[in-house]
ModelCIF file with pLDDT and N, C-alpha, C, O atoms, coordinates in Angstrom:
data_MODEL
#
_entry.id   MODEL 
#
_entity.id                         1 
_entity.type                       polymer 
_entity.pdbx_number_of_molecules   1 
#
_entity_poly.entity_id                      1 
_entity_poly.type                           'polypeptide(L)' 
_entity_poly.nstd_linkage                   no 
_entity_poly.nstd_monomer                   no 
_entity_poly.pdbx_seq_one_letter_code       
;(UNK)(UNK)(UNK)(UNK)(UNK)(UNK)(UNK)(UNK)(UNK)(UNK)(UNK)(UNK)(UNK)(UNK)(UNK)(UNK)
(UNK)(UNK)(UNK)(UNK)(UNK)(UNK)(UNK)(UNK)(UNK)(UNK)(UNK)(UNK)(UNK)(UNK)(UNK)(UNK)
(UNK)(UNK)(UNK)(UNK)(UNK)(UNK)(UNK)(UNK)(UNK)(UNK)(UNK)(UNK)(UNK)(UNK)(UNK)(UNK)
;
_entity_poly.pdbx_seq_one_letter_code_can   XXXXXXXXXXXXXXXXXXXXXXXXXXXXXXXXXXXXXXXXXXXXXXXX 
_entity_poly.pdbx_strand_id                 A 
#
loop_
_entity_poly_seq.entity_id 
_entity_poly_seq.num 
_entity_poly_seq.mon_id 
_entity_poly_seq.hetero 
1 1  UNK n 
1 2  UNK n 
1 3  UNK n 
1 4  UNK n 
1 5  UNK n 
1 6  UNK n 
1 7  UNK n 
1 8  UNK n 
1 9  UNK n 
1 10 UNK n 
1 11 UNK n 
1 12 UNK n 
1 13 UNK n 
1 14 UNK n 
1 15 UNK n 
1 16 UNK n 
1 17 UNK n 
1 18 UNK n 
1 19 UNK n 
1 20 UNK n 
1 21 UNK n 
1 22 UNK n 
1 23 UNK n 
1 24 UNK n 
1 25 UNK n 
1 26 UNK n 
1 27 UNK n 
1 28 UNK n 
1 29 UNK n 
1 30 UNK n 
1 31 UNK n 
1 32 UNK n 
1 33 UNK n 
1 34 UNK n 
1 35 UNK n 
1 36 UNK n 
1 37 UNK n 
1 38 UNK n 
1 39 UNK n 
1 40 UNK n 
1 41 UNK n 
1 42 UNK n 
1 43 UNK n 
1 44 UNK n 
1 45 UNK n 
1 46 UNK n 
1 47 UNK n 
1 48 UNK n 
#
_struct_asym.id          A 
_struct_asym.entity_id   1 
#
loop_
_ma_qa_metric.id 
_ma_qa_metric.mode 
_ma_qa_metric.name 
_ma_qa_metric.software_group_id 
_ma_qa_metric.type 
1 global pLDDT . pLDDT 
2 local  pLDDT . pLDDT 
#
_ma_qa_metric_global.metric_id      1 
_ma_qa_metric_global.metric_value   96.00 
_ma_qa_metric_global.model_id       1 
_ma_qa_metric_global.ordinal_id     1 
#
loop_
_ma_qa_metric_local.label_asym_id 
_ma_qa_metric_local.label_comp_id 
_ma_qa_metric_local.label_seq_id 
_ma_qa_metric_local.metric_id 
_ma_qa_metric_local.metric_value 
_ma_qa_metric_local.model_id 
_ma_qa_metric_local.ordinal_id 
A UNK 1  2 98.00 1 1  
A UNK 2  2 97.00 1 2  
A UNK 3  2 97.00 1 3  
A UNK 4  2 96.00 1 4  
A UNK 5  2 97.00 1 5  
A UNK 6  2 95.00 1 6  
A UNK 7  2 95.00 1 7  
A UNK 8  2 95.00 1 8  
A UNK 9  2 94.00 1 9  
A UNK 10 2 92.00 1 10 
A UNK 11 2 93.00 1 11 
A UNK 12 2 94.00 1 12 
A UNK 13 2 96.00 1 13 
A UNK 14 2 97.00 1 14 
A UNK 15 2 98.00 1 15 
A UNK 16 2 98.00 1 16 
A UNK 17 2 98.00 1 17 
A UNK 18 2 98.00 1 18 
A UNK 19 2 98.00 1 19 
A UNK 20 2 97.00 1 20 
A UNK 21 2 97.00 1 21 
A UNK 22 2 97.00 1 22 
A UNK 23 2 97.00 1 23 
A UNK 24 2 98.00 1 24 
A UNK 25 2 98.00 1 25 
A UNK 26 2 98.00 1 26 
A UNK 27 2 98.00 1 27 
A UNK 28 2 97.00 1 28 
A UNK 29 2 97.00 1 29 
A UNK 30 2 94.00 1 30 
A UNK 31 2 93.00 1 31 
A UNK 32 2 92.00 1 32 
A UNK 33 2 95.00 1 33 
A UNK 34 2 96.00 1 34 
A UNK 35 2 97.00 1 35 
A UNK 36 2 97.00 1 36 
A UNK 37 2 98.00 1 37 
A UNK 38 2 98.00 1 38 
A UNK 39 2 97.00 1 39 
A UNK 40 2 95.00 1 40 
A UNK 41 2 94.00 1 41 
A UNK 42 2 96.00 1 42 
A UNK 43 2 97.00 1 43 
A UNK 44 2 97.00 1 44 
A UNK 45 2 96.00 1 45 
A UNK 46 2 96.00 1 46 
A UNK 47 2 93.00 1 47 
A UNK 48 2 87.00 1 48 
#
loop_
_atom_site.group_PDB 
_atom_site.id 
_atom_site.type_symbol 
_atom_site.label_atom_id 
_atom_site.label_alt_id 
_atom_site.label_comp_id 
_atom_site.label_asym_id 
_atom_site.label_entity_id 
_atom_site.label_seq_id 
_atom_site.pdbx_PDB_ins_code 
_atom_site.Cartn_x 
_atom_site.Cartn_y 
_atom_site.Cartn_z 
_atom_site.occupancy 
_atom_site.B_iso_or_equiv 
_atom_site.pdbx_formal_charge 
_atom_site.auth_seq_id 
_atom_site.auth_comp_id 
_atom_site.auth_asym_id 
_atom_site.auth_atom_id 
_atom_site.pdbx_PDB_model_num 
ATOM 1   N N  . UNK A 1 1  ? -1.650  3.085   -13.478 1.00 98.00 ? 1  UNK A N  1 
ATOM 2   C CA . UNK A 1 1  ? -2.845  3.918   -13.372 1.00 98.00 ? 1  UNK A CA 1 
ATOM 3   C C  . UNK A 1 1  ? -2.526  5.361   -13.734 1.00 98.00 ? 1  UNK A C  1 
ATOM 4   O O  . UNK A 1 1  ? -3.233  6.035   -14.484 1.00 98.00 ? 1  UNK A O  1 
ATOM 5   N N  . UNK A 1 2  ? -1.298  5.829   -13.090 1.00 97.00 ? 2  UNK A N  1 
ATOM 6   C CA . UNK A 1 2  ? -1.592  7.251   -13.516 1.00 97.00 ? 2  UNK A CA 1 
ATOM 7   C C  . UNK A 1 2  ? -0.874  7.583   -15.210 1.00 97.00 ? 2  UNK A C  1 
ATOM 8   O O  . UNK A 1 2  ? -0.917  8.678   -15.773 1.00 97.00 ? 2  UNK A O  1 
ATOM 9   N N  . UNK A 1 3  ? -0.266  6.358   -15.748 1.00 97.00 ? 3  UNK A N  1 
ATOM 10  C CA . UNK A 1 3  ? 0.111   6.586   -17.021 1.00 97.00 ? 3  UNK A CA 1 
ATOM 11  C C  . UNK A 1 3  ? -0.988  6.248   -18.060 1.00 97.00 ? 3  UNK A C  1 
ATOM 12  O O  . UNK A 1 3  ? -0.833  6.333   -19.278 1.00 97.00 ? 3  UNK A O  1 
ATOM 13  N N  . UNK A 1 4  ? -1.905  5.929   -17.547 1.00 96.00 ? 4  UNK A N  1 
ATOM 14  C CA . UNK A 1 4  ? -2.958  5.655   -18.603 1.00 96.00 ? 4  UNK A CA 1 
ATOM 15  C C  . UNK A 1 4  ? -4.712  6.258   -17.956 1.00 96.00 ? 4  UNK A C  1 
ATOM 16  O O  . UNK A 1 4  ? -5.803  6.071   -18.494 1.00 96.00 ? 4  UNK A O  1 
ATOM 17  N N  . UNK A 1 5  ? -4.452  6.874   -16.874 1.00 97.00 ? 5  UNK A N  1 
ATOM 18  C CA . UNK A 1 5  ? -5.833  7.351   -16.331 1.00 97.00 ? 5  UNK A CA 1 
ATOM 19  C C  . UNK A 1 5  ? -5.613  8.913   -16.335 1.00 97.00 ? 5  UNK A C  1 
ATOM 20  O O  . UNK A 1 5  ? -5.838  9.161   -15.151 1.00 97.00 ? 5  UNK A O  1 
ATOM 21  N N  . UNK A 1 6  ? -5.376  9.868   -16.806 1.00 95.00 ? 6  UNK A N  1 
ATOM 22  C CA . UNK A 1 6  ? -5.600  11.195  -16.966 1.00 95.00 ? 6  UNK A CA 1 
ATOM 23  C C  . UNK A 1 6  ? -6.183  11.959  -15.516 1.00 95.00 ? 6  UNK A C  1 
ATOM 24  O O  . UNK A 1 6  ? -5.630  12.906  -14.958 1.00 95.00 ? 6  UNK A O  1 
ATOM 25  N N  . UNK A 1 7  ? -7.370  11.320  -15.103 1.00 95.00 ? 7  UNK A N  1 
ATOM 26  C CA . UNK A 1 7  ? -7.891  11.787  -13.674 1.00 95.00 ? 7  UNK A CA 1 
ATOM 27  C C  . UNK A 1 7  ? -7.580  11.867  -12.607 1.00 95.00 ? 7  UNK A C  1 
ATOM 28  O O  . UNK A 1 7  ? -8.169  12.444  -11.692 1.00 95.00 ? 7  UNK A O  1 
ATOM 29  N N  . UNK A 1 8  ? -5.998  10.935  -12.574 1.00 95.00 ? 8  UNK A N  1 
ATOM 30  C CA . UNK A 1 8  ? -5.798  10.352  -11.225 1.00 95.00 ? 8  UNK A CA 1 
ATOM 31  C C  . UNK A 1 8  ? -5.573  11.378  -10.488 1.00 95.00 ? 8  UNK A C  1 
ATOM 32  O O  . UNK A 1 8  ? -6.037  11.095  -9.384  1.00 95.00 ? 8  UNK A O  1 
ATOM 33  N N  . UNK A 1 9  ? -5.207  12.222  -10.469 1.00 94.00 ? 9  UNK A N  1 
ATOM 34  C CA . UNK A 1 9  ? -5.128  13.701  -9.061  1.00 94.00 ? 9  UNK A CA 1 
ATOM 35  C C  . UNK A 1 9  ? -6.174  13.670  -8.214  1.00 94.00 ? 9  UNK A C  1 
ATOM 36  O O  . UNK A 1 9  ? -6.098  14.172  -7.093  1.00 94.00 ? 9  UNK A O  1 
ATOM 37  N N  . UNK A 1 10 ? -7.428  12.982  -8.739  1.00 92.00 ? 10 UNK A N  1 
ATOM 38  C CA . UNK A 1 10 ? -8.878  13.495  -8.517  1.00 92.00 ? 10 UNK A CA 1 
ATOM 39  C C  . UNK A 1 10 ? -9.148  12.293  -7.602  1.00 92.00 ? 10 UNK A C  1 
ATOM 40  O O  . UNK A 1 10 ? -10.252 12.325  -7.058  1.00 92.00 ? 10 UNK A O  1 
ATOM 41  N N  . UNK A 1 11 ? -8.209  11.028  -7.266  1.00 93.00 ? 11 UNK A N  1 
ATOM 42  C CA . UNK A 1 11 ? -9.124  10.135  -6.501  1.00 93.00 ? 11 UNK A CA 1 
ATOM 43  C C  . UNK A 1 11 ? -7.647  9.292   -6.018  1.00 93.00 ? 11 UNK A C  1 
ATOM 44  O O  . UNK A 1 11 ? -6.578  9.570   -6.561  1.00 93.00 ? 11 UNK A O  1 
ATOM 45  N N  . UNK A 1 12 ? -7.732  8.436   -5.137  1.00 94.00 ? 12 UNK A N  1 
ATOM 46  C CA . UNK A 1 12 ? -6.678  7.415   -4.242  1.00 94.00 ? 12 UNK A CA 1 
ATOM 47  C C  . UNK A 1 12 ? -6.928  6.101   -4.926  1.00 94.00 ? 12 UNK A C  1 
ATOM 48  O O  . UNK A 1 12 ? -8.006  5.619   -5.272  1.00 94.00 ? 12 UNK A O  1 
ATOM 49  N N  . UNK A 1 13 ? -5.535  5.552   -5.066  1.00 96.00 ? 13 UNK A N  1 
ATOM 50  C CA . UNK A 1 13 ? -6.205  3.998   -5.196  1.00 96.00 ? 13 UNK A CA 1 
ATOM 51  C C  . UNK A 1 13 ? -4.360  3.461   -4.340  1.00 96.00 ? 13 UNK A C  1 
ATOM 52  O O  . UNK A 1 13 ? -3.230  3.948   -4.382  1.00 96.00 ? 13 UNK A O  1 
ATOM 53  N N  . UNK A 1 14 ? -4.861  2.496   -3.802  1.00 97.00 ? 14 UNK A N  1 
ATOM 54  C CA . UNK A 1 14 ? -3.060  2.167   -3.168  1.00 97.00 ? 14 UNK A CA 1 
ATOM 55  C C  . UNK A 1 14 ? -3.253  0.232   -3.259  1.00 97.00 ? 14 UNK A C  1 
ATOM 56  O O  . UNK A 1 14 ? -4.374  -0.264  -3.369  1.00 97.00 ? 14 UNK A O  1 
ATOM 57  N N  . UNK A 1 15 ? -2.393  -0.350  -3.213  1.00 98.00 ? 15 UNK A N  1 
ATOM 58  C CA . UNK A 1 15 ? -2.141  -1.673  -3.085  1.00 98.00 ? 15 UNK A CA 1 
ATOM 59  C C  . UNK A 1 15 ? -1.461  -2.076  -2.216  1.00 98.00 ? 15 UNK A C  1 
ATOM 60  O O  . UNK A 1 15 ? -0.486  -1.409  -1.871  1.00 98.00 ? 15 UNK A O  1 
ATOM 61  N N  . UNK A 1 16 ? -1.746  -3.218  -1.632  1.00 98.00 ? 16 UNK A N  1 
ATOM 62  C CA . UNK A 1 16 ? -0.900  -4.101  -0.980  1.00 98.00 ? 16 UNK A CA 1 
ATOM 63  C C  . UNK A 1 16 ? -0.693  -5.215  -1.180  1.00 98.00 ? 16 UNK A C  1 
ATOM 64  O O  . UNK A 1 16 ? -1.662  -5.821  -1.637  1.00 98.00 ? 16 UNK A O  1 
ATOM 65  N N  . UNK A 1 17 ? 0.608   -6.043  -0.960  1.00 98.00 ? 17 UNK A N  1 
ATOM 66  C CA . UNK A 1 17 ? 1.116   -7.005  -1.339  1.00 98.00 ? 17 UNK A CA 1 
ATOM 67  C C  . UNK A 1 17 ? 1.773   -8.188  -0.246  1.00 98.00 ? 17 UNK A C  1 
ATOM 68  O O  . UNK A 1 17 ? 2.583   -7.893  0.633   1.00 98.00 ? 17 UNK A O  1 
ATOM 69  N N  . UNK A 1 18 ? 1.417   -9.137  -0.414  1.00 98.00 ? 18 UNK A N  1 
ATOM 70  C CA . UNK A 1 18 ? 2.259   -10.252 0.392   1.00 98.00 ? 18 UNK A CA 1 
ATOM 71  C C  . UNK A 1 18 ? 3.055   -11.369 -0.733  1.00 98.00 ? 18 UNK A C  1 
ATOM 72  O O  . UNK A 1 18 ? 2.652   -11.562 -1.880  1.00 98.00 ? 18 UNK A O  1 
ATOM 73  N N  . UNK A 1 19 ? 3.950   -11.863 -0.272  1.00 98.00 ? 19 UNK A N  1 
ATOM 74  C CA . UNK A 1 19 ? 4.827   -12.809 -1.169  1.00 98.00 ? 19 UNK A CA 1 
ATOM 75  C C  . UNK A 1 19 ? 4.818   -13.951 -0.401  1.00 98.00 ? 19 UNK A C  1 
ATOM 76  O O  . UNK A 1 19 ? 4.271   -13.986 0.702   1.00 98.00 ? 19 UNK A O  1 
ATOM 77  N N  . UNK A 1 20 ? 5.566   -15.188 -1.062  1.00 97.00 ? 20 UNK A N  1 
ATOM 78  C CA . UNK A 1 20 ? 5.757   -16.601 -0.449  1.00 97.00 ? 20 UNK A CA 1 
ATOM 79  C C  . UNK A 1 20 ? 6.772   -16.320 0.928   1.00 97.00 ? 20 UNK A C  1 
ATOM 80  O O  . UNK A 1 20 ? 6.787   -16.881 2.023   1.00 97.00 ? 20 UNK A O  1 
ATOM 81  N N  . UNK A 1 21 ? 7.433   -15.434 0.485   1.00 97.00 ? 21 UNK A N  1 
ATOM 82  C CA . UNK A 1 21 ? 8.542   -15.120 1.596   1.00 97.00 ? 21 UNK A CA 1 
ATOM 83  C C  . UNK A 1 21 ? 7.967   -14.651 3.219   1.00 97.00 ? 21 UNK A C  1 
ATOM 84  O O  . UNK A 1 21 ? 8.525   -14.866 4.295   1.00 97.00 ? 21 UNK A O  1 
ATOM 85  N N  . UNK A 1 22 ? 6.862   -14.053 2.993   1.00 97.00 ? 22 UNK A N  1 
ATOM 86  C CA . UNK A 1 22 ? 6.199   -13.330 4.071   1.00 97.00 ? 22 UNK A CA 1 
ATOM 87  C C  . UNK A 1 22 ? 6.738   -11.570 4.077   1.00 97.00 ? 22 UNK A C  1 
ATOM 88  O O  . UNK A 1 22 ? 6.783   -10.684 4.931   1.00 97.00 ? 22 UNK A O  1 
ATOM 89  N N  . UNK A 1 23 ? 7.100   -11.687 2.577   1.00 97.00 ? 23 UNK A N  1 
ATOM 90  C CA . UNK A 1 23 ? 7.660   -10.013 2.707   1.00 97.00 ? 23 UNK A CA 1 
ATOM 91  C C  . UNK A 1 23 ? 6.201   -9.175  2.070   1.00 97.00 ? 23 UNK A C  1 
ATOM 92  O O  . UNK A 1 23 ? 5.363   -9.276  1.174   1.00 97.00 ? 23 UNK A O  1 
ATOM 93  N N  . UNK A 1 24 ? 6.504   -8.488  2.985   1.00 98.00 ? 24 UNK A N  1 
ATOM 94  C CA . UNK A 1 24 ? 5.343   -7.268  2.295   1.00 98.00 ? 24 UNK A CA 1 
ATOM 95  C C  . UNK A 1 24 ? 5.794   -5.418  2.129   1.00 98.00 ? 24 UNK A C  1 
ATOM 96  O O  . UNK A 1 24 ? 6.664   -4.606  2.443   1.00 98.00 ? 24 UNK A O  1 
ATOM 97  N N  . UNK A 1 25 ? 4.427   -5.552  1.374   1.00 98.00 ? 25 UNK A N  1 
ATOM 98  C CA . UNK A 1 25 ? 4.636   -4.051  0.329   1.00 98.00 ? 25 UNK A CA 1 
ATOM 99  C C  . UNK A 1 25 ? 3.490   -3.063  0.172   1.00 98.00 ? 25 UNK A C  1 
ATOM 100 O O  . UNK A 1 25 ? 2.388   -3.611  0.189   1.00 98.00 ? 25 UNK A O  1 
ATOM 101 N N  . UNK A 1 26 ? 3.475   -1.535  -0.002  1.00 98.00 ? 26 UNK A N  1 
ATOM 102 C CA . UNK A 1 26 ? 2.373   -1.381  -0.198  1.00 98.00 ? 26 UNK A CA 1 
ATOM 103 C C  . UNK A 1 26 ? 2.921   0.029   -1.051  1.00 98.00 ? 26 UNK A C  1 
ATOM 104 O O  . UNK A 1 26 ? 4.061   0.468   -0.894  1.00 98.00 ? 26 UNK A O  1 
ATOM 105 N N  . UNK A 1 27 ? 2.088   0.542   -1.811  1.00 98.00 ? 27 UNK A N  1 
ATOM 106 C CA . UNK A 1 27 ? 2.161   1.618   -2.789  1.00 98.00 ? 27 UNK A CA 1 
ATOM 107 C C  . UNK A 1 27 ? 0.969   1.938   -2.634  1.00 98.00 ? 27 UNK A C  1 
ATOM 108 O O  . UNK A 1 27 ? 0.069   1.139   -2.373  1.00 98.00 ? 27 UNK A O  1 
ATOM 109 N N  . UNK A 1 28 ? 0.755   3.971   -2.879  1.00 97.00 ? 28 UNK A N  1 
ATOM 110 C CA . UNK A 1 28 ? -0.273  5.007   -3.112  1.00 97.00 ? 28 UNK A CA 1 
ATOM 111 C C  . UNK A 1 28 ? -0.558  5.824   -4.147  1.00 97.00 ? 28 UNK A C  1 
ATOM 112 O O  . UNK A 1 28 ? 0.352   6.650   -4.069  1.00 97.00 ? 28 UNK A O  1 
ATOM 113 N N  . UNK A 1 29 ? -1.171  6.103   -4.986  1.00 97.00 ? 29 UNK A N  1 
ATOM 114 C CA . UNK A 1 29 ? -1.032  7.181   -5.488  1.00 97.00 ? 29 UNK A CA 1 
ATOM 115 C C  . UNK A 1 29 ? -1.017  8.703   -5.085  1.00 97.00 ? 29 UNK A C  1 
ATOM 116 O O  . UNK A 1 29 ? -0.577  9.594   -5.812  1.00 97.00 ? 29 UNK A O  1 
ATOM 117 N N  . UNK A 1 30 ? -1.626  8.908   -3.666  1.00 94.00 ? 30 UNK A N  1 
ATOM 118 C CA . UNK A 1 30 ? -1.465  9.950   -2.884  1.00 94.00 ? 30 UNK A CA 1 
ATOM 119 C C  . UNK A 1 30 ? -0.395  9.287   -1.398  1.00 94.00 ? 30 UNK A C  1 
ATOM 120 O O  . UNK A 1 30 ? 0.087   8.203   -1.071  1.00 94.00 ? 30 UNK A O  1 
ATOM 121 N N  . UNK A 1 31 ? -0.428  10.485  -0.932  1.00 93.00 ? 31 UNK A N  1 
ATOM 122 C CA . UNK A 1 31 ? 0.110   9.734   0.964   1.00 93.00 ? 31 UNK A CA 1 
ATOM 123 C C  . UNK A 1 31 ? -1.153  9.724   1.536   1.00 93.00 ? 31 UNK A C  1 
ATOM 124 O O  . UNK A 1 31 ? -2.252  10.189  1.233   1.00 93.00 ? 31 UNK A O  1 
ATOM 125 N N  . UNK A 1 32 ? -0.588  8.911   2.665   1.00 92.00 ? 32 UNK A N  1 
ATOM 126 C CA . UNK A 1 32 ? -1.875  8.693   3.572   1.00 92.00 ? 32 UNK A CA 1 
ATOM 127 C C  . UNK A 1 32 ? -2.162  7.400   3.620   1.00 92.00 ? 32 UNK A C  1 
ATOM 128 O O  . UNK A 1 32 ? -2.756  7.165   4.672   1.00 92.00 ? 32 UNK A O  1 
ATOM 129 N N  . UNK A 1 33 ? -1.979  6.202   2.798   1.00 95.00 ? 33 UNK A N  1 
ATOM 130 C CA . UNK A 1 33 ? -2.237  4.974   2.707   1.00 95.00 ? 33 UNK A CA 1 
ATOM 131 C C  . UNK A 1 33 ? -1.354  4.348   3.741   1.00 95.00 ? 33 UNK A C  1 
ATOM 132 O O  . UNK A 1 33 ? -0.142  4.484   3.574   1.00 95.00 ? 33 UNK A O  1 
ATOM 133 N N  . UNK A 1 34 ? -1.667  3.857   4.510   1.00 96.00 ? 34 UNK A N  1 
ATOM 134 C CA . UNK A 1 34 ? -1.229  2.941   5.503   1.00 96.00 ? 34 UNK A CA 1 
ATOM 135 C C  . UNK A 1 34 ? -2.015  1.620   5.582   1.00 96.00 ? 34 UNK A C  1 
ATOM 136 O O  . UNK A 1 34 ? -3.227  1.542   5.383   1.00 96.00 ? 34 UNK A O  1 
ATOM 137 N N  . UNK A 1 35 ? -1.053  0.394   5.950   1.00 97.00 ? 35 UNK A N  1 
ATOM 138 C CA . UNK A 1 35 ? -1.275  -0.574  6.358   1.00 97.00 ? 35 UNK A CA 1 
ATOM 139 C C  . UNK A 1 35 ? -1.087  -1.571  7.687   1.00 97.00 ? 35 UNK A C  1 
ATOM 140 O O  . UNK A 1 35 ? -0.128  -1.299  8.409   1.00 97.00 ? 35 UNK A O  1 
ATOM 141 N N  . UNK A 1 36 ? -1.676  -2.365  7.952   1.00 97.00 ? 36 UNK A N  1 
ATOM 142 C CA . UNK A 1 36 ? -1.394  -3.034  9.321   1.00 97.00 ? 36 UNK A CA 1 
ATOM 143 C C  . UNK A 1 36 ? -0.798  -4.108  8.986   1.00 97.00 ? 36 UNK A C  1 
ATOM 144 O O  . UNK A 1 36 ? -1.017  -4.632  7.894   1.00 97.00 ? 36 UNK A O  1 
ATOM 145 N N  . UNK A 1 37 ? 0.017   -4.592  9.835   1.00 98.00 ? 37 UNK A N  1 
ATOM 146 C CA . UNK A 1 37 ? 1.307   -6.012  9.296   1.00 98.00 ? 37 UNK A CA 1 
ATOM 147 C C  . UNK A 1 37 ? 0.831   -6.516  11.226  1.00 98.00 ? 37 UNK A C  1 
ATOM 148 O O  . UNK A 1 37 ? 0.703   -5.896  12.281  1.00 98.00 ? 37 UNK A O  1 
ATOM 149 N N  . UNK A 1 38 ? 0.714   -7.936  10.784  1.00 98.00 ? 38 UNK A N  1 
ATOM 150 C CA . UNK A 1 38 ? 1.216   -8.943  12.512  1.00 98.00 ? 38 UNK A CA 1 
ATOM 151 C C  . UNK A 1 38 ? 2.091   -9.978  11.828  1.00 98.00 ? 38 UNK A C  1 
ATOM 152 O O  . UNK A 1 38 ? 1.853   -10.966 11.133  1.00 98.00 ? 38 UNK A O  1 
ATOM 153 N N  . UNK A 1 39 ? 3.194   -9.388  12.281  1.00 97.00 ? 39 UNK A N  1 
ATOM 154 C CA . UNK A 1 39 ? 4.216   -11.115 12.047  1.00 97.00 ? 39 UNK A CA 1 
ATOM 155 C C  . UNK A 1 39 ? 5.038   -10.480 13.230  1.00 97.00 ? 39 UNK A C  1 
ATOM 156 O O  . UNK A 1 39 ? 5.271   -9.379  13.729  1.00 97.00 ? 39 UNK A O  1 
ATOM 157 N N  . UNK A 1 40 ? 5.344   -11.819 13.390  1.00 95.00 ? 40 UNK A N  1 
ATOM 158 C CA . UNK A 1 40 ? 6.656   -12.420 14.453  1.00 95.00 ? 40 UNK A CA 1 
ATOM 159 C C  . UNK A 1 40 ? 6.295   -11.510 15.864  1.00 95.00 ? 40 UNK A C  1 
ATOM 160 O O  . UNK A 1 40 ? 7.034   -10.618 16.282  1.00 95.00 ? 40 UNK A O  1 
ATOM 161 N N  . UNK A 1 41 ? 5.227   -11.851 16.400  1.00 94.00 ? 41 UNK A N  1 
ATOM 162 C CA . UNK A 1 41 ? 4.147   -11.396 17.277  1.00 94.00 ? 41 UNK A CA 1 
ATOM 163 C C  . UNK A 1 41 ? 4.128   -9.787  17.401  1.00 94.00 ? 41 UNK A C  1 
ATOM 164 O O  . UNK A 1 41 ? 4.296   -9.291  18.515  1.00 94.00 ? 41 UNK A O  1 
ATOM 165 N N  . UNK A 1 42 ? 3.933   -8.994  16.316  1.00 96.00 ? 42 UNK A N  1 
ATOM 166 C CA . UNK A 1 42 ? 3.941   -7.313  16.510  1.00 96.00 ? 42 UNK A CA 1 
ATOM 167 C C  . UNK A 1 42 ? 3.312   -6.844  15.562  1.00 96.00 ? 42 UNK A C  1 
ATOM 168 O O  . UNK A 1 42 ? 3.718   -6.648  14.416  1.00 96.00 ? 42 UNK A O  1 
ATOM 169 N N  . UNK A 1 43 ? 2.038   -6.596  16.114  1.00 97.00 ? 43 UNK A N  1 
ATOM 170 C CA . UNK A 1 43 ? 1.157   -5.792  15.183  1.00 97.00 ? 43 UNK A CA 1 
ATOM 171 C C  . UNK A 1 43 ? 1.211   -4.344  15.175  1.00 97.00 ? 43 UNK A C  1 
ATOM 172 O O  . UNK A 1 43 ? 0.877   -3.660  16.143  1.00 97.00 ? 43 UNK A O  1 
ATOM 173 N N  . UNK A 1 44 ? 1.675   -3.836  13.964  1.00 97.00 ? 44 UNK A N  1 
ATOM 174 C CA . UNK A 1 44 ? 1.855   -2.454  13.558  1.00 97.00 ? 44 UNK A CA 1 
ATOM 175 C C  . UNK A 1 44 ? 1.109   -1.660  12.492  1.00 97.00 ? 44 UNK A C  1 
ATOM 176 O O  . UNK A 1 44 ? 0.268   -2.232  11.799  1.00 97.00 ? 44 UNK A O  1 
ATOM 177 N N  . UNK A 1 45 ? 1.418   -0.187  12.309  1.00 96.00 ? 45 UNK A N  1 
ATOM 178 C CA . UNK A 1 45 ? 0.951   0.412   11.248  1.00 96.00 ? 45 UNK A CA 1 
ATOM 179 C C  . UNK A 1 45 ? 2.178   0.782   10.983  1.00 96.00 ? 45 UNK A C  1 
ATOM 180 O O  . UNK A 1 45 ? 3.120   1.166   11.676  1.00 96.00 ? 45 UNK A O  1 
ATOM 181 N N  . UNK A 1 46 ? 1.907   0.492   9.165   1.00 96.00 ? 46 UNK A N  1 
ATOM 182 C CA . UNK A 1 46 ? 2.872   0.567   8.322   1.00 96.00 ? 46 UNK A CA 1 
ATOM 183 C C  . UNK A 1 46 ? 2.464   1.639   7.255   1.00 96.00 ? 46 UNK A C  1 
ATOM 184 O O  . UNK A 1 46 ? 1.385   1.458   6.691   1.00 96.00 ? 46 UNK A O  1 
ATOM 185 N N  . UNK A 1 47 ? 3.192   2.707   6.928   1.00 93.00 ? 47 UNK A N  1 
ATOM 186 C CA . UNK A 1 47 ? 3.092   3.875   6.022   1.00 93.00 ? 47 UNK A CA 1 
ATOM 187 C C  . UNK A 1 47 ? 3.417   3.259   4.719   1.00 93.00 ? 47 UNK A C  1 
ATOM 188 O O  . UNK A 1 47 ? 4.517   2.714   4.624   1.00 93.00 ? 47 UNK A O  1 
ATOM 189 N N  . UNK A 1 48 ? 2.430   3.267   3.458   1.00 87.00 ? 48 UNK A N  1 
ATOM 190 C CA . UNK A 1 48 ? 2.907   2.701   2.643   1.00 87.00 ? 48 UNK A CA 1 
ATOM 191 C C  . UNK A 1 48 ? 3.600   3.395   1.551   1.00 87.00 ? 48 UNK A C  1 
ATOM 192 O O  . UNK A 1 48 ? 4.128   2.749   0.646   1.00 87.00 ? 48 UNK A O  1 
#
């Protein structure tokens, strides 16, 4: 996104990811994106 969108300063976009493994991931284009994870009974917030 930001190698082909010129605007991106101007707005957030972030992803998150799960795998077969149960590993997870998350990326922002700004900070501030956080996510919530429950495995192995502990639900948290996760800074992505």
């Amino acid at each position: 996104i930001i190698k082909k969108q010129h605007d991106h300063k101007e707005f957030q976009v972030g992803f998150l990811a799960l795998n077969k493994k149960g590993e997870s991931g998350a990326y922002s284009i700004s900070k501030g994106f956080e996510y919530a994870q429950y495995a192995e009974n502990k639900n948290e917030l996760i800074k992505s």
